[in-house]
N, C-alpha and C. Protein backbone atom coordinates (compact mmCIF):
# COMPACT_ATOMS: atom_id res chain seq x y z
N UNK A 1 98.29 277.67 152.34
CA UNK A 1 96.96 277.66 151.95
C UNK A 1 96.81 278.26 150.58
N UNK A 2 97.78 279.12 149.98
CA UNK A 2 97.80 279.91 148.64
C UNK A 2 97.97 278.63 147.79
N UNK A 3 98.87 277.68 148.40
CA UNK A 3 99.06 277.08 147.43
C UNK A 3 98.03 275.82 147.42
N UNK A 4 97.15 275.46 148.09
CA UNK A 4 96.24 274.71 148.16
C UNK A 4 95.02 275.55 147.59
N UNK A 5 94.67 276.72 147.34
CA UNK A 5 93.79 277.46 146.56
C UNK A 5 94.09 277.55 145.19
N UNK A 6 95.29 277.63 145.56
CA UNK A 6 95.67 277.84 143.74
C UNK A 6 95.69 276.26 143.13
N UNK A 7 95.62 275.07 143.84
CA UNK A 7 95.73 273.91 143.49
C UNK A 7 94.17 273.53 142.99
N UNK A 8 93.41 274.27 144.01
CA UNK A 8 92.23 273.80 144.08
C UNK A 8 91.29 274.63 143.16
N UNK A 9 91.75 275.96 142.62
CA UNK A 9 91.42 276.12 141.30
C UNK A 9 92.19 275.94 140.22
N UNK A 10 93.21 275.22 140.23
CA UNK A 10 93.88 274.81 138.90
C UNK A 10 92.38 274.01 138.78
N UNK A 11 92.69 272.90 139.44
CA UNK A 11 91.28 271.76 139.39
C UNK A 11 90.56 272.55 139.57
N UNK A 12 89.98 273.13 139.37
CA UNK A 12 88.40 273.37 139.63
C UNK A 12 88.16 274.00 137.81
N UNK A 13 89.24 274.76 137.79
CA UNK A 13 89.86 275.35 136.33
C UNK A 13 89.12 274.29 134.79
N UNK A 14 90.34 273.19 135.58
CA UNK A 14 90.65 272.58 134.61
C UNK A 14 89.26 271.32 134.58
N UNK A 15 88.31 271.30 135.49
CA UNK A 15 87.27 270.59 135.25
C UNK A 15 86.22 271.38 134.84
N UNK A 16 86.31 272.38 135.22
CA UNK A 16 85.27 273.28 134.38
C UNK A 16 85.66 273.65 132.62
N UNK A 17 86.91 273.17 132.12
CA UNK A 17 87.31 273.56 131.32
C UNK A 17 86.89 272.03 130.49
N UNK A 18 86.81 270.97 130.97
CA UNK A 18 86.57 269.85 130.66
C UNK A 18 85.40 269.59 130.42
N UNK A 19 84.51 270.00 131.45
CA UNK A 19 82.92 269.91 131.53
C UNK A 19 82.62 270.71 129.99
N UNK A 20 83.16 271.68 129.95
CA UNK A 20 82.85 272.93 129.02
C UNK A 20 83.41 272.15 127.35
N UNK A 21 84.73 271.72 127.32
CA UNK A 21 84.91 271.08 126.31
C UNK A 21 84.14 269.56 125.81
N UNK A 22 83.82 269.01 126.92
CA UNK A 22 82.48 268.06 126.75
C UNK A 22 81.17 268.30 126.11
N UNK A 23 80.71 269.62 126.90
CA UNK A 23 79.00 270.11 126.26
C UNK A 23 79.64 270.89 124.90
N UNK A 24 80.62 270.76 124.56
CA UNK A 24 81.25 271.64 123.28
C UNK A 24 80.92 270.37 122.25
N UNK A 25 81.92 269.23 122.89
CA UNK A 25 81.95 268.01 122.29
C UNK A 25 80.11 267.31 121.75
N UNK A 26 79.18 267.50 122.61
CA UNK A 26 78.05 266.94 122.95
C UNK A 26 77.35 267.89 121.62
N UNK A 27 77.89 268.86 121.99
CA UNK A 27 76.79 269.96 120.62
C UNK A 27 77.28 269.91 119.49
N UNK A 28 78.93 269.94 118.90
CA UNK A 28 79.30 269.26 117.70
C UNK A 28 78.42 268.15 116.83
N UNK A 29 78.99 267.33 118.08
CA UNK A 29 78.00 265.96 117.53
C UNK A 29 76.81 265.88 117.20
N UNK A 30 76.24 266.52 117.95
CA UNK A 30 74.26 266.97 117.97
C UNK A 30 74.40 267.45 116.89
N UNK A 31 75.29 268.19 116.13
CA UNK A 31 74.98 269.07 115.24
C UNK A 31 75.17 268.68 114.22
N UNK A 32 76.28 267.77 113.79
CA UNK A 32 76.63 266.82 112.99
C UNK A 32 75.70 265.96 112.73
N UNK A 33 74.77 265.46 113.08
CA UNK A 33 73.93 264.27 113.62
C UNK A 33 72.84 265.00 112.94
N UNK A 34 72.42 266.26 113.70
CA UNK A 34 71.25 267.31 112.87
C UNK A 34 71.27 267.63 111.40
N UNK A 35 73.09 268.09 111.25
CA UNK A 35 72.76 268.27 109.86
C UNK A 35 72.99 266.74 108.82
N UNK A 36 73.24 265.57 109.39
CA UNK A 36 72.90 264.48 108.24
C UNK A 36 71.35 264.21 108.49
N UNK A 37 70.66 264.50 109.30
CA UNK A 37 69.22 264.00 109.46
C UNK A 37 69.11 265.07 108.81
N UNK A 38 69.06 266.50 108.65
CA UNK A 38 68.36 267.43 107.76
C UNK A 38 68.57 267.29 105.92
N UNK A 39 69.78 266.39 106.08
CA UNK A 39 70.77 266.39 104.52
C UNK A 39 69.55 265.32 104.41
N UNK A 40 69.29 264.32 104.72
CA UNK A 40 68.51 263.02 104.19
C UNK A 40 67.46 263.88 103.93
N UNK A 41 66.47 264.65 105.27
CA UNK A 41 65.35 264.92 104.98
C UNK A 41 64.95 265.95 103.56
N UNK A 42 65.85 266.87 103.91
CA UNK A 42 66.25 267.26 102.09
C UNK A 42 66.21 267.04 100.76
N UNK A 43 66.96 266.02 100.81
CA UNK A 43 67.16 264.58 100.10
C UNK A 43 65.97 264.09 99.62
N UNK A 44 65.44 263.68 100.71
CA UNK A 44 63.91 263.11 100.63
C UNK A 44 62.84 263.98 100.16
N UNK A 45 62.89 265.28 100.44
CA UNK A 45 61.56 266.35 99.91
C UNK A 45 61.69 266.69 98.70
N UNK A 46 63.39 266.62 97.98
CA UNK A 46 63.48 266.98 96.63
C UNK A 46 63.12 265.46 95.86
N UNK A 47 63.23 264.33 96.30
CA UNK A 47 62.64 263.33 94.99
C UNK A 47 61.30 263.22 95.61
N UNK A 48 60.65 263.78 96.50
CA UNK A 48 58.68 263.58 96.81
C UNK A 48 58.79 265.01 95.87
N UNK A 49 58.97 266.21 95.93
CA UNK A 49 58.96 266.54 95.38
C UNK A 49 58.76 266.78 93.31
N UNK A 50 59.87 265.77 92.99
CA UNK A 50 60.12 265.56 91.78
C UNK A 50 59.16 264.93 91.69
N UNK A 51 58.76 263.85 92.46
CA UNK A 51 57.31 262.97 91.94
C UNK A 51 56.28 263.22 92.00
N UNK A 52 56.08 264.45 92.88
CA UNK A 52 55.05 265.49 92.86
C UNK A 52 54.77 265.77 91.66
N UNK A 53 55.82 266.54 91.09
CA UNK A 53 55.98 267.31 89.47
C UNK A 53 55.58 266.17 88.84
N UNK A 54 56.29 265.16 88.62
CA UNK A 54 55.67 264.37 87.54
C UNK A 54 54.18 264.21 87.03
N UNK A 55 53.77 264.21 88.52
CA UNK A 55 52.23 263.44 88.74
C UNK A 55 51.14 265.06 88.19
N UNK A 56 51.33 265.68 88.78
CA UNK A 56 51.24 267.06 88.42
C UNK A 56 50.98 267.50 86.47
N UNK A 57 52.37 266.90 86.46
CA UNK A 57 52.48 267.26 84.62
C UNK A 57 51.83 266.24 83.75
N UNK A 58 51.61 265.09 84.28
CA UNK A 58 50.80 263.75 83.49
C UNK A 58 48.94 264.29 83.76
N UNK A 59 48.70 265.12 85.08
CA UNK A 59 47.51 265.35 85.01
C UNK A 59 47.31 266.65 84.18
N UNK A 60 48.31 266.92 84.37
CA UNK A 60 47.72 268.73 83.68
C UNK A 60 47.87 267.93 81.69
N UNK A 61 48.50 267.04 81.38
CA UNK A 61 48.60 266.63 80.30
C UNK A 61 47.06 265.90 79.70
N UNK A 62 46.27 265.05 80.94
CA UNK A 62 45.05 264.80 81.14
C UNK A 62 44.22 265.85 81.02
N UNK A 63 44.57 266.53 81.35
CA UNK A 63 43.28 267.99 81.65
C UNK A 63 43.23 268.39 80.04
N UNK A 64 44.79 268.52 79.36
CA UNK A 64 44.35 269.25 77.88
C UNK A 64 44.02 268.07 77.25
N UNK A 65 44.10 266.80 77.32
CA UNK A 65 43.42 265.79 76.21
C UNK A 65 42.21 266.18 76.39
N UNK A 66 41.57 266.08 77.81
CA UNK A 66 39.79 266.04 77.81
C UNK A 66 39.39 267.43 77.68
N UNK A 67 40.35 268.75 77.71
CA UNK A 67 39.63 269.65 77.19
C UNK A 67 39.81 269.57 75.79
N UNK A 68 40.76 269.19 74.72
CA UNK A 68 40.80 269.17 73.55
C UNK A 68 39.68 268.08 73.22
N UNK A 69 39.05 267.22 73.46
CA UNK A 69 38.16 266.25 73.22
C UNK A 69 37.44 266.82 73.72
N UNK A 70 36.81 267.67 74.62
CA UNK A 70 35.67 268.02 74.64
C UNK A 70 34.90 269.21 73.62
N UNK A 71 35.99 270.08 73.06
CA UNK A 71 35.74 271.36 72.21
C UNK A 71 35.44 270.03 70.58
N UNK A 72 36.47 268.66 70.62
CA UNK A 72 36.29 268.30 69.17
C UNK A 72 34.76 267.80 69.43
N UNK A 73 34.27 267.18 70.26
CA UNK A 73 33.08 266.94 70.57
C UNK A 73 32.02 268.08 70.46
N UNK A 74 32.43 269.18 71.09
CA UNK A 74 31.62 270.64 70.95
C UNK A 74 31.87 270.73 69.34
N UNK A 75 32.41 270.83 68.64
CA UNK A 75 32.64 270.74 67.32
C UNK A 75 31.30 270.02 66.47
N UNK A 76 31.54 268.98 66.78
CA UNK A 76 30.99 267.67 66.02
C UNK A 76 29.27 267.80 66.32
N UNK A 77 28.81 268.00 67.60
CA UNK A 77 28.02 268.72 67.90
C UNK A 77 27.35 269.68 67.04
N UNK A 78 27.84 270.76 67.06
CA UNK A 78 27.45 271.63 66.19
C UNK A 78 26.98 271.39 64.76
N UNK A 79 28.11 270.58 64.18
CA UNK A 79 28.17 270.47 62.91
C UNK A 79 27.03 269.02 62.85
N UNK A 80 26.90 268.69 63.83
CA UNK A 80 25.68 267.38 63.67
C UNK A 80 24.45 268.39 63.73
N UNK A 81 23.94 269.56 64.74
CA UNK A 81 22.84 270.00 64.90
C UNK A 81 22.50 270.93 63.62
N UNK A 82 24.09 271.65 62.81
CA UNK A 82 23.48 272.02 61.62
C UNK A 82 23.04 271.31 60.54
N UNK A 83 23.46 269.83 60.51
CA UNK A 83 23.17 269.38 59.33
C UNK A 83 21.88 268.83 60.02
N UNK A 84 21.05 268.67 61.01
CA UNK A 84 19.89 268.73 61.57
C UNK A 84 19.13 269.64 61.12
N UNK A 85 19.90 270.65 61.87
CA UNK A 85 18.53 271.99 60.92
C UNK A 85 18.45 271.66 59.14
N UNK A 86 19.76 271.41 58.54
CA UNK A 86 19.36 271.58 57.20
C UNK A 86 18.29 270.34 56.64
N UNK A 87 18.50 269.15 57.47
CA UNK A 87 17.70 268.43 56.80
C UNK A 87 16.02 268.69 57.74
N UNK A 88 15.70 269.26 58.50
CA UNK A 88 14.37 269.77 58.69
C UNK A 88 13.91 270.06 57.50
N UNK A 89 14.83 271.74 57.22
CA UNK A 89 14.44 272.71 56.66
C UNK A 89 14.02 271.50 54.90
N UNK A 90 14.96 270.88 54.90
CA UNK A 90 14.89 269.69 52.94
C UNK A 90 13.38 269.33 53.52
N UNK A 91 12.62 268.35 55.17
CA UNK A 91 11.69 267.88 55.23
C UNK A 91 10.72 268.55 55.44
N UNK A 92 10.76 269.69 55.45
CA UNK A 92 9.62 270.71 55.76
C UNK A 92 9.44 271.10 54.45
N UNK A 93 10.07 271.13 53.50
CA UNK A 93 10.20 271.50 51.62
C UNK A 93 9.23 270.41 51.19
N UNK A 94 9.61 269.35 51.54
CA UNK A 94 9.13 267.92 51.27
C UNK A 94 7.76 267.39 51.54
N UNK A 95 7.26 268.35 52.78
CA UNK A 95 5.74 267.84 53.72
C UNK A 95 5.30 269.07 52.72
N UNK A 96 5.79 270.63 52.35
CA UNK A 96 5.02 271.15 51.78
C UNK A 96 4.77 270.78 50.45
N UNK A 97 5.69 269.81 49.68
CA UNK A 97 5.29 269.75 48.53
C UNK A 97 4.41 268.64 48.28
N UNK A 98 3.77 267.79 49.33
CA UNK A 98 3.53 266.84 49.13
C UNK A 98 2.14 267.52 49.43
N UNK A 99 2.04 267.57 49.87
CA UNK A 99 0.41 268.55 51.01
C UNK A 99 0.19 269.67 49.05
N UNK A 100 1.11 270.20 48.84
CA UNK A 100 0.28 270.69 47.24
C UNK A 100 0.03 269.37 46.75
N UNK A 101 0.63 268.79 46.64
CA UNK A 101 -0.03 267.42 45.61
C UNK A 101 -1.13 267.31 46.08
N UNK A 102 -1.20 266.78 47.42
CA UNK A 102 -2.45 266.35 48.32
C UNK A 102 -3.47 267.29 47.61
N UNK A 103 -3.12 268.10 47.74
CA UNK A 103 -4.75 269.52 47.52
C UNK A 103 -4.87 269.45 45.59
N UNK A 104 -3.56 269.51 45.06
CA UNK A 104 -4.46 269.49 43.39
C UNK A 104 -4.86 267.82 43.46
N UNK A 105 -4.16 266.68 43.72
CA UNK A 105 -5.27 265.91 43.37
C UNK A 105 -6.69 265.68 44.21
N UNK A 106 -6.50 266.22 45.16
CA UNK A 106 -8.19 266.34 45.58
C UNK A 106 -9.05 266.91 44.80
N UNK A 107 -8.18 268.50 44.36
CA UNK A 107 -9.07 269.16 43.26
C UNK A 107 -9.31 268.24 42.21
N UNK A 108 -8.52 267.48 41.57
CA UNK A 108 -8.70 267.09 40.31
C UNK A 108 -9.49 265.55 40.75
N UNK A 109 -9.76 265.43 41.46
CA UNK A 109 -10.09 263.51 41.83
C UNK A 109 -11.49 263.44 41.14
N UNK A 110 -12.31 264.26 40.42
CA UNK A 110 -13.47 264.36 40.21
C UNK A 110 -13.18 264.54 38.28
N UNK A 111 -12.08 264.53 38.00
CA UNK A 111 -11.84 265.60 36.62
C UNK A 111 -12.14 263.96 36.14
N UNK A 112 -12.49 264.45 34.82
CA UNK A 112 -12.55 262.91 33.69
C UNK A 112 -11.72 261.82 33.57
N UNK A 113 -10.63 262.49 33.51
CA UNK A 113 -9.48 261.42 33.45
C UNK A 113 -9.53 260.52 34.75
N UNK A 114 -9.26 261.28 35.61
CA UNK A 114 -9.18 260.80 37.30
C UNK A 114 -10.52 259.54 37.54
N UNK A 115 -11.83 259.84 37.00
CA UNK A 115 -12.91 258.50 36.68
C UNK A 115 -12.26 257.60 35.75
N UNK A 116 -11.75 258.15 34.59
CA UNK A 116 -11.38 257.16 33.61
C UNK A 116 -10.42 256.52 33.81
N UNK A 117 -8.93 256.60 34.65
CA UNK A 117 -7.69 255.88 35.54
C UNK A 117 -8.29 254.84 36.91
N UNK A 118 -9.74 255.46 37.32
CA UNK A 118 -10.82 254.55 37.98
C UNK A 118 -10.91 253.10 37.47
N UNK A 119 -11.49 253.37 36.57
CA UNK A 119 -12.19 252.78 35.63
C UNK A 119 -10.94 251.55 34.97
N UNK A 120 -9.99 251.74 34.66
CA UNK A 120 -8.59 251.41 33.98
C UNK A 120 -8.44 250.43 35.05
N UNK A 121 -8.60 250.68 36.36
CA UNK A 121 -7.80 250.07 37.15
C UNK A 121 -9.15 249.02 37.78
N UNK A 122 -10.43 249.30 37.40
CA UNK A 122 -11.08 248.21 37.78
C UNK A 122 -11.11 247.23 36.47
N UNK A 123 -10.58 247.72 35.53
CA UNK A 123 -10.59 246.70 34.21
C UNK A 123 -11.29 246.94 33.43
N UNK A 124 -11.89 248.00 32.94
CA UNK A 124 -11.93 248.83 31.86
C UNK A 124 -11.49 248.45 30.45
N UNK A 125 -12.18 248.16 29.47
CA UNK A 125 -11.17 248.05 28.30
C UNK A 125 -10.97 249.18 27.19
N UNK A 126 -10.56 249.25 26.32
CA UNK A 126 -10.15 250.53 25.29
C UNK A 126 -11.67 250.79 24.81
N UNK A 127 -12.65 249.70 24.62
CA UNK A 127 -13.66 250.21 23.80
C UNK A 127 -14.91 250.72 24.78
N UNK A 128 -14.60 250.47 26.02
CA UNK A 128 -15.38 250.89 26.76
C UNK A 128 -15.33 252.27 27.27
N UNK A 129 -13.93 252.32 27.24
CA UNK A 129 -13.42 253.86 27.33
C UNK A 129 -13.38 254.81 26.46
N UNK A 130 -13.40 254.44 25.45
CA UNK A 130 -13.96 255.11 24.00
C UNK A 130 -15.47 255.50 23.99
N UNK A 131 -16.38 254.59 24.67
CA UNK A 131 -17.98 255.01 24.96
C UNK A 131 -18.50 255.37 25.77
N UNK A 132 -17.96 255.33 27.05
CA UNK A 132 -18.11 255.93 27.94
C UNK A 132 -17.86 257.12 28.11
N UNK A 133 -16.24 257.33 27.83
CA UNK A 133 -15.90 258.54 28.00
C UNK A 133 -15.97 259.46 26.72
N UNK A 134 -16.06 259.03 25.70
CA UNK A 134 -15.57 259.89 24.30
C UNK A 134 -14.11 260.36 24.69
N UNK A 135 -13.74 259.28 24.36
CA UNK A 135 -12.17 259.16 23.81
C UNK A 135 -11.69 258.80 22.31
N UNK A 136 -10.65 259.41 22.32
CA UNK A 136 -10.35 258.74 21.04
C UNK A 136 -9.98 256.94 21.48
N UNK A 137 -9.30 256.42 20.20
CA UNK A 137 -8.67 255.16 20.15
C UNK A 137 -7.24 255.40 21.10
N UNK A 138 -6.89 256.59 20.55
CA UNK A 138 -4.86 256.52 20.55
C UNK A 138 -5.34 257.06 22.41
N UNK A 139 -6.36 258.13 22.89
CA UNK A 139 -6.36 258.41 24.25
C UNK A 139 -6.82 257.22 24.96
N UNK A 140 -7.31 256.31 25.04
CA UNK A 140 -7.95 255.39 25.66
C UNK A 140 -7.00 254.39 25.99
N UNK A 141 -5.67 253.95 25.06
CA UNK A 141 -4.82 253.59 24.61
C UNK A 141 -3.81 253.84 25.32
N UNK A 142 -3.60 255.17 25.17
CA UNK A 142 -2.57 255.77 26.17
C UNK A 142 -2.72 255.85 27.06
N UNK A 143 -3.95 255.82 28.05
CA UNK A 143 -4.39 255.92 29.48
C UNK A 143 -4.30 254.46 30.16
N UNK A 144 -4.75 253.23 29.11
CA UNK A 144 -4.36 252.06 29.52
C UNK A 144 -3.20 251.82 30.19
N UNK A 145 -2.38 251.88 28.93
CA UNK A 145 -0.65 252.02 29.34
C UNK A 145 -0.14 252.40 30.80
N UNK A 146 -0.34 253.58 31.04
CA UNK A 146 -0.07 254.64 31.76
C UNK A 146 -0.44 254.35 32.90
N UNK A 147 -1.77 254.02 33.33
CA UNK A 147 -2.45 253.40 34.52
C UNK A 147 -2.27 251.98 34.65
N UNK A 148 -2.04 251.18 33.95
CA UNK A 148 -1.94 249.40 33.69
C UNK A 148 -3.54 249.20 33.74
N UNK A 149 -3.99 248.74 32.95
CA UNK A 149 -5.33 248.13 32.73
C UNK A 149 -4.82 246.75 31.99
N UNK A 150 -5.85 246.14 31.05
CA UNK A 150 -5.80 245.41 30.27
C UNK A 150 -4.42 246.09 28.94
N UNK A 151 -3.73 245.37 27.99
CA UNK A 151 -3.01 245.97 27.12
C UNK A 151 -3.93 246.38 25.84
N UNK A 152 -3.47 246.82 25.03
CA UNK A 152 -4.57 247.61 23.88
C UNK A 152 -4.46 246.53 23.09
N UNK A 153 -5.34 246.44 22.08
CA UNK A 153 -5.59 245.55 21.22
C UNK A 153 -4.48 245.92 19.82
């Protein structure tokens, strides 16, 4: 019977030693198997990766065009609203100098001459303006000219 025990754990030995070198065999492989599926997936996260970066560096390259175009715009801006103010400030020079004209020839619209350039321009001639107004020849003459009436004699 010793020797049928000892037979019967040789075998029992040697299938447990089998079983054991099998799930040895089974996890190798698994593991082998794991690390080429992890090598691909790897593989795969470093070029999504890289195209990540790319996409990344073409936008951040986007971001400084439209912020550099927006400051040349902020620029241009500026330099449009000052030459705005300056030309106010030329048309506000311009409304005031015109508004003095306005007021001396109102003052003056009554003065002699101002009837007699009247007068010129309804057709007036030199000798009429000479009697009317007491003018000379050469003033009556010269006011013709000056206003367009008839030409002097």
């Amino acid at each position: 019977m010793s020797s049928l025990a000892n037979t019967l754990t040789n075998v029992f030995n040697y299938d447990v030693v089998l079983i054991g070198f099998n799930i040895m065999l089974v996890i190798f492989v698994a593991s082998i198997i794991a690390l080429i599926w992890l090598s691909r997936s790897v593989w795969q996260l470093k070029r999504d990766y890289a195209n990540l970066m790319t996409l990344v560096d073409g936008n951040k390259n986007d971001v400084f065009g439209l912020c550099s175009a927006a400051l040349t715009v902020n620029e241009n801006t500026a330099i449009a609203h000052e030459q705005l103010h300056d030309l106010k400030q030329q048309l506000a020079g311009v409304l005031d100098k015109i508004s003095e004209l306005q007021q001396v020839q109102l003052v003056n619209v009554d003065s002699p001459y101002n009837i007699d350039i009247r007068k010129i321009r309804d057709g007036a001639s030199i000798d009429e303006l000479m009697h009317q107004s007491d003018l000379s020849y050469d003033e009556a003459a010269l006011l013709i000219r000056l206003h367009g009436g008839k030409k002097p004699n």
